[in-house]
N, C-alpha and C. Protein backbone atom coordinates (compact mmCIF):
# COMPACT_ATOMS: atom_id res chain seq x y z
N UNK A 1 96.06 116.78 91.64
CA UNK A 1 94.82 116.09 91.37
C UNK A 1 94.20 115.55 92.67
N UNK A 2 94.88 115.06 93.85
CA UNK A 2 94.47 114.29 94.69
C UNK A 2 93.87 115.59 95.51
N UNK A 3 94.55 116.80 95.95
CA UNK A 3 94.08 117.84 96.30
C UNK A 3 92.44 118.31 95.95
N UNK A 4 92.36 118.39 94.81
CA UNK A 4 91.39 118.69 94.23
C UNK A 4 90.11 117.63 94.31
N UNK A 5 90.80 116.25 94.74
CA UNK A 5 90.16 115.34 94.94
C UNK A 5 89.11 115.20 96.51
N UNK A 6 90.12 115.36 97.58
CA UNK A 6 90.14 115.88 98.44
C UNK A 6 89.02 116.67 99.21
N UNK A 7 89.45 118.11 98.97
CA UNK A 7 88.85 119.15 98.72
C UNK A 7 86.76 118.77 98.45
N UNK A 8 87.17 118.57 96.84
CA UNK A 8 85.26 117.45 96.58
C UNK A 8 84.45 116.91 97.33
N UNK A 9 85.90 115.96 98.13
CA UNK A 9 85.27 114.89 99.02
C UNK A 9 85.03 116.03 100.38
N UNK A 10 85.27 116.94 100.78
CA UNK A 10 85.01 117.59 102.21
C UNK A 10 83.76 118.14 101.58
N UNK A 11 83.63 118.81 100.71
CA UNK A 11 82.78 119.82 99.98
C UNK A 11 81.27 118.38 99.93
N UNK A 12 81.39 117.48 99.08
CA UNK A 12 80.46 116.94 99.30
C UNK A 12 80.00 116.31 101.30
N UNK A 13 80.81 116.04 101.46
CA UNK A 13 80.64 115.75 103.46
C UNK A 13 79.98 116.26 103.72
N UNK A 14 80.48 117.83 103.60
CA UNK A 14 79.60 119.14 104.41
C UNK A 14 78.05 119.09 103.72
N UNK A 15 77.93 119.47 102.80
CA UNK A 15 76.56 119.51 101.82
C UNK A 15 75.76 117.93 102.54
N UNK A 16 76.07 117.32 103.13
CA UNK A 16 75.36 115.69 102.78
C UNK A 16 74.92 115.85 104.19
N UNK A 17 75.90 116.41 104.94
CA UNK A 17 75.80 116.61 106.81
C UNK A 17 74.89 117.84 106.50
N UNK A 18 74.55 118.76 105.49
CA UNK A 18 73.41 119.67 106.00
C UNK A 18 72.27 118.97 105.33
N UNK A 19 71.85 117.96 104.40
CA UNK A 19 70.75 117.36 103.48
C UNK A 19 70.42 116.57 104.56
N UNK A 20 70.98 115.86 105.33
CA UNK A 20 70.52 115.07 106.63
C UNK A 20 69.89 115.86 107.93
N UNK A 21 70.40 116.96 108.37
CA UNK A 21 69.92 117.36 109.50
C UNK A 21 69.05 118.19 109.33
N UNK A 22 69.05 118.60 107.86
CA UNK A 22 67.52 119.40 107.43
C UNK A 22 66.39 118.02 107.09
N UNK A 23 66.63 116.67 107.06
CA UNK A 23 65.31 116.25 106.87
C UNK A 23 65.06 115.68 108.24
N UNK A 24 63.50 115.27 108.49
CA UNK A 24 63.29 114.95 109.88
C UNK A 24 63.06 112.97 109.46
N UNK A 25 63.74 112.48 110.72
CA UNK A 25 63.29 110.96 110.93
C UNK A 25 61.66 110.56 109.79
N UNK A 26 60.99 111.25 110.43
CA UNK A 26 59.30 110.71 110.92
C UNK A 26 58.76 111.76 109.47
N UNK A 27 59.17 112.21 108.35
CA UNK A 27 58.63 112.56 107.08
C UNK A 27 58.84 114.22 106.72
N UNK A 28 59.23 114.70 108.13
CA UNK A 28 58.46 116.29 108.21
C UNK A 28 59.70 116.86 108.06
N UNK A 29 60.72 117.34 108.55
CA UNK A 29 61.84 118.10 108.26
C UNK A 29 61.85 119.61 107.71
N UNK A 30 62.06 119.59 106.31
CA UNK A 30 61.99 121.02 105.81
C UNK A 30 60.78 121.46 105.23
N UNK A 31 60.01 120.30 105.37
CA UNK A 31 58.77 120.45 104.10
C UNK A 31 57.01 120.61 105.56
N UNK A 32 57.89 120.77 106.85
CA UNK A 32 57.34 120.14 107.96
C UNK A 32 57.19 122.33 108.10
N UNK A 33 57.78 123.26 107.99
CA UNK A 33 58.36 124.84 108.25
C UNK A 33 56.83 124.92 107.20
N UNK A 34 56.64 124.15 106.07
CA UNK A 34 55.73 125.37 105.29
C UNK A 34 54.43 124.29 105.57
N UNK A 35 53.40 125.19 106.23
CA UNK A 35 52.38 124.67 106.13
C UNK A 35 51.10 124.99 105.20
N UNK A 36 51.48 126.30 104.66
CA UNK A 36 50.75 126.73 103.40
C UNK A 36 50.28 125.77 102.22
N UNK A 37 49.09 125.71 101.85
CA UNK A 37 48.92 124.71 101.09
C UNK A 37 48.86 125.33 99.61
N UNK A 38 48.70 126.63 99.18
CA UNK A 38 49.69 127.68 98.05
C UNK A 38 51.20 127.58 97.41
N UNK A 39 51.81 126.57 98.49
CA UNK A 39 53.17 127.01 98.14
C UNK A 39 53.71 126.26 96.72
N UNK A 40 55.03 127.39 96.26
CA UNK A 40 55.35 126.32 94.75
C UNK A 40 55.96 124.94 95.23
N UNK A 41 56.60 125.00 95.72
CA UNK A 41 56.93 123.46 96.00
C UNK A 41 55.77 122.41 97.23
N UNK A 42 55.09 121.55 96.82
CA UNK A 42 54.26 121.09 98.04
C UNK A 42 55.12 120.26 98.92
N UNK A 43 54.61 119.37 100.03
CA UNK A 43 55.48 119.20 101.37
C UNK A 43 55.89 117.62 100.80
N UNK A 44 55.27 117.08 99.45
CA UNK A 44 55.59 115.77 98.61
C UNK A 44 57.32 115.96 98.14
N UNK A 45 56.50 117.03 97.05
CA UNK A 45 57.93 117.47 96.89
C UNK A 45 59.14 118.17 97.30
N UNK A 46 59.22 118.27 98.20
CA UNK A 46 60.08 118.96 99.09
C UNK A 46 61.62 117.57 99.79
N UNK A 47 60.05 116.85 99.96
CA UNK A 47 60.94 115.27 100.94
C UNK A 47 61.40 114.67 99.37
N UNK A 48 60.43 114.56 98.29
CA UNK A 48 61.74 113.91 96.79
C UNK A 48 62.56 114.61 96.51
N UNK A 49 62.62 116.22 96.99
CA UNK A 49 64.24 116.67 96.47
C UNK A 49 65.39 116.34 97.48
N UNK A 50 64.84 116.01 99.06
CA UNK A 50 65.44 115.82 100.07
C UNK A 50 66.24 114.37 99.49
N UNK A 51 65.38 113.95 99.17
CA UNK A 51 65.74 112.08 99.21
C UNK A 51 66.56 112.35 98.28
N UNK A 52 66.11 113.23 96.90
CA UNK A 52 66.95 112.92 95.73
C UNK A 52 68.56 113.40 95.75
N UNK A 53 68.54 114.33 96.90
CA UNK A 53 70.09 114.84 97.05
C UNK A 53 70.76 114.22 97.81
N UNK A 54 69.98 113.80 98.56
CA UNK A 54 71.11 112.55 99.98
C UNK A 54 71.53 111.66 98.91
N UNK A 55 70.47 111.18 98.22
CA UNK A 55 71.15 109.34 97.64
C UNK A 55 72.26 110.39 95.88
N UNK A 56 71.86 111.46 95.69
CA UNK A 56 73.11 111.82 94.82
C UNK A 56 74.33 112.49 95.33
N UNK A 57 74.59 112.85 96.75
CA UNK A 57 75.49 113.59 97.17
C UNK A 57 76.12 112.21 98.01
N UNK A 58 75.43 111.08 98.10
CA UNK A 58 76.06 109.65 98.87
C UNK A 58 77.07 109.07 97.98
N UNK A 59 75.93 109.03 96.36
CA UNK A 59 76.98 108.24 95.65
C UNK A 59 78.01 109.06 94.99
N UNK A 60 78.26 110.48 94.87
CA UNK A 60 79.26 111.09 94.37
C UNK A 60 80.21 111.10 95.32
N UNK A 61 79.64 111.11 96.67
CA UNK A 61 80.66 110.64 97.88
C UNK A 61 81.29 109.31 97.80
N UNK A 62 81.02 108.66 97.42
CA UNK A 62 81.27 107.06 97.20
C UNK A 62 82.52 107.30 95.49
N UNK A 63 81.73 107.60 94.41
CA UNK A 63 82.55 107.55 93.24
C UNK A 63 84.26 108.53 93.81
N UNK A 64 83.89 109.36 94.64
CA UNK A 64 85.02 109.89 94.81
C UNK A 64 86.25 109.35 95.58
N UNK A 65 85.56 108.83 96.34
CA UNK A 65 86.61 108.11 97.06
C UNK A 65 87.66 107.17 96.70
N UNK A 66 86.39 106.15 95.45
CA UNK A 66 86.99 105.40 95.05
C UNK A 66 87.96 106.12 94.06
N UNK A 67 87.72 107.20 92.97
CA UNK A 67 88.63 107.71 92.23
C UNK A 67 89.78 108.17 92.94
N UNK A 68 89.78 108.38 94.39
CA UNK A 68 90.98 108.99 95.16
C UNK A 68 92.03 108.18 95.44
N UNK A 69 90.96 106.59 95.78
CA UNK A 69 91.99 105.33 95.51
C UNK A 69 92.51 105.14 94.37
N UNK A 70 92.21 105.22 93.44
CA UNK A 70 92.56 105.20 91.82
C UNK A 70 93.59 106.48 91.54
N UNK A 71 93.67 107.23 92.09
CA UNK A 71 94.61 108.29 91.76
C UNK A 71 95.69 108.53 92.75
N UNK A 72 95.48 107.65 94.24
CA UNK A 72 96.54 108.07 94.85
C UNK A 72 97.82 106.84 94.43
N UNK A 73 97.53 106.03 94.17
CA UNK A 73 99.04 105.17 93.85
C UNK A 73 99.74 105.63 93.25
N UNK A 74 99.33 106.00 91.94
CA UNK A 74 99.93 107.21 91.09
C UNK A 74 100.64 108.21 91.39
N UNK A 75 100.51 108.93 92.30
CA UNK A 75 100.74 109.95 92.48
C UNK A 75 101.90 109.61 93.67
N UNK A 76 101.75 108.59 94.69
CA UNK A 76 102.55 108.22 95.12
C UNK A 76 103.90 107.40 94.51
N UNK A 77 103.63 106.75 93.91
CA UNK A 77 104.57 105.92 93.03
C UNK A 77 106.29 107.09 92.51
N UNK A 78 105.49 107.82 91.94
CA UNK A 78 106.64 109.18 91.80
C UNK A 78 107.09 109.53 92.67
N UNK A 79 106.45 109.76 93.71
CA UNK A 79 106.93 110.33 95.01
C UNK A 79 108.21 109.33 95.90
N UNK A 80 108.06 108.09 95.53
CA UNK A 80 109.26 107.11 96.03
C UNK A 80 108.44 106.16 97.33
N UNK A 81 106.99 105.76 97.07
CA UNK A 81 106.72 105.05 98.01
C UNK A 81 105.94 105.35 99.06
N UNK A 82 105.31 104.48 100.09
CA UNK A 82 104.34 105.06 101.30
C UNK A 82 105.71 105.38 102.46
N UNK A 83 105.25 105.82 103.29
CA UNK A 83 105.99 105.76 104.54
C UNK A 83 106.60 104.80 105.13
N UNK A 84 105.01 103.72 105.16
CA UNK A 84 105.12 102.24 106.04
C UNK A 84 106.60 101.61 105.15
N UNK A 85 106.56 101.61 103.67
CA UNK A 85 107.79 101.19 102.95
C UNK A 85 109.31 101.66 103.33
N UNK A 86 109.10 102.89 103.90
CA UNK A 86 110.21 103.56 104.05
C UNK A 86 110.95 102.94 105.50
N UNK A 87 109.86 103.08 106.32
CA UNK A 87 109.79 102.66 107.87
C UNK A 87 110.51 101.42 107.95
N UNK A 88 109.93 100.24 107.09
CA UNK A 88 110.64 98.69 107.37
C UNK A 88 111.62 98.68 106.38
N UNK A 89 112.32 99.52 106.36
CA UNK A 89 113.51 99.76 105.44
C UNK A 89 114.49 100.10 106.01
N UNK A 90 114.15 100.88 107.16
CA UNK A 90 114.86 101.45 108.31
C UNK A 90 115.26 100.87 109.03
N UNK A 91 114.21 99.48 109.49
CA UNK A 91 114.46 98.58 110.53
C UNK A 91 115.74 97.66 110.59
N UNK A 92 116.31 97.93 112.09
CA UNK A 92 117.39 97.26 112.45
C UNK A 92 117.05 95.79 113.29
N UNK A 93 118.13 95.12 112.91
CA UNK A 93 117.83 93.70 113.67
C UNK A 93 117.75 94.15 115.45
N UNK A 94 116.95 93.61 115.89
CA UNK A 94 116.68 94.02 117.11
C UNK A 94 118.09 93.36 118.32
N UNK A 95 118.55 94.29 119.14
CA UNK A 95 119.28 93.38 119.87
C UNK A 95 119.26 91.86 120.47
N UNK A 96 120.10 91.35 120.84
CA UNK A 96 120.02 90.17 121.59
C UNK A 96 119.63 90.13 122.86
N UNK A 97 119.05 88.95 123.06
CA UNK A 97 118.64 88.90 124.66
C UNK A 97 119.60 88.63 125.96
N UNK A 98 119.70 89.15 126.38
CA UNK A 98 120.40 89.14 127.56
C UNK A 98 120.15 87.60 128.17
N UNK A 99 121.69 86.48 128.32
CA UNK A 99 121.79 85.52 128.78
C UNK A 99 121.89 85.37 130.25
N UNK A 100 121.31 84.64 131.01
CA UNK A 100 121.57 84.60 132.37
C UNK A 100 121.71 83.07 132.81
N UNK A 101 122.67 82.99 133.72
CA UNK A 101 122.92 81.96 133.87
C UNK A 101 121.94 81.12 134.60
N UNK A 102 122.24 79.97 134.41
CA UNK A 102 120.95 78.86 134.57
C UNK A 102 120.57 78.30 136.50
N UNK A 103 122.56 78.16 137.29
CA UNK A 103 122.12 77.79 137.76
C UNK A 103 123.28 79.04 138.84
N UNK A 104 122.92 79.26 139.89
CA UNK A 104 123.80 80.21 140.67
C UNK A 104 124.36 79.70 142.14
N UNK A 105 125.28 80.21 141.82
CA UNK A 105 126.30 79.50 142.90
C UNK A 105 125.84 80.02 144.39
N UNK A 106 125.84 79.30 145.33
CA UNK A 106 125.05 79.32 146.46
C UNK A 106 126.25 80.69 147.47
N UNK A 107 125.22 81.11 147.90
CA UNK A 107 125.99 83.09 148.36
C UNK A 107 125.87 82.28 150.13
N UNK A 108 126.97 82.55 150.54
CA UNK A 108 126.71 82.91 152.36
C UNK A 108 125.85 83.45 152.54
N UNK A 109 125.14 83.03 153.94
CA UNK A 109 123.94 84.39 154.49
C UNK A 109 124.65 84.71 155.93
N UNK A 110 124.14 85.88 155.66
CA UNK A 110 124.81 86.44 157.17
C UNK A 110 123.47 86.41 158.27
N UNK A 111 123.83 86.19 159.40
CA UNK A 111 123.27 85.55 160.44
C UNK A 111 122.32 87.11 160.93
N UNK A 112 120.68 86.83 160.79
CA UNK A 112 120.19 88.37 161.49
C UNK A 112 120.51 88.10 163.09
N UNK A 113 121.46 89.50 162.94
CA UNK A 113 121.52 90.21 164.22
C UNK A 113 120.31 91.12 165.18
N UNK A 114 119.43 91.24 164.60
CA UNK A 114 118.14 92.10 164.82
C UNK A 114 117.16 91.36 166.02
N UNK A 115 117.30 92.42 167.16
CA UNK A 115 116.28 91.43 168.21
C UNK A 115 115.21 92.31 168.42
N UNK A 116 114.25 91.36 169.11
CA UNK A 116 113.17 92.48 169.52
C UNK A 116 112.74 92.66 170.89
């Protein structure tokens, strides 16, 4: 199901990324190519089918997602859990810190021999 879910959601992406770069900013876009004033569709209607597919290919983009959230717990739940669950399950107490002593016993210095 989530596959199939998936899948929708790329399928609508792609379709929504070509409804956008076929319309233009400033009104003209696809309806901007026919300047014929004969044609069956006029340059009005051209930009309301534009508009009308962005804002329906947005929100089926939107309902899907959310159904993908709605269907993936599910589907995970059988499966035995997310990863991140698995991961801090794994986790070991971290070693100890290395103690060093506080105060150190005073070392001889050897006398520089080095002249110039």
């Amino acid at each position: 199901m989530i596959t199939l879910i998936t899948i929708l959601i790329v399928a609508v992406c792609i379709f929504l990324t070509f409804i956008v770069l076929v319309q233009n900013s400033k009104g003209g876009g696809l309806a901007a190519n026919f300047s014929a004033s004969n044609q069956i569709m006029g340059v009005r209607k051209t930009a309301d089918f534009l508009e009308k597919a962005t804002w329906t290919l947005a929100g089926s983009l939107v309902f899907l997602c959310i159904l993908s959230a709605l269907v993936l717990p599910a589907s995970s739940s059988r499966g035995g859990g997310s990863i991140l669950d698995s991961d801090f399950e794994n986790i070991s107490e971290p070693a100890p810190l290395p103690t060093f002593p506080t105060s150190f016993p005073m070392m001889p210095t050897e006398p520089d021999n080095t002249t110039d």
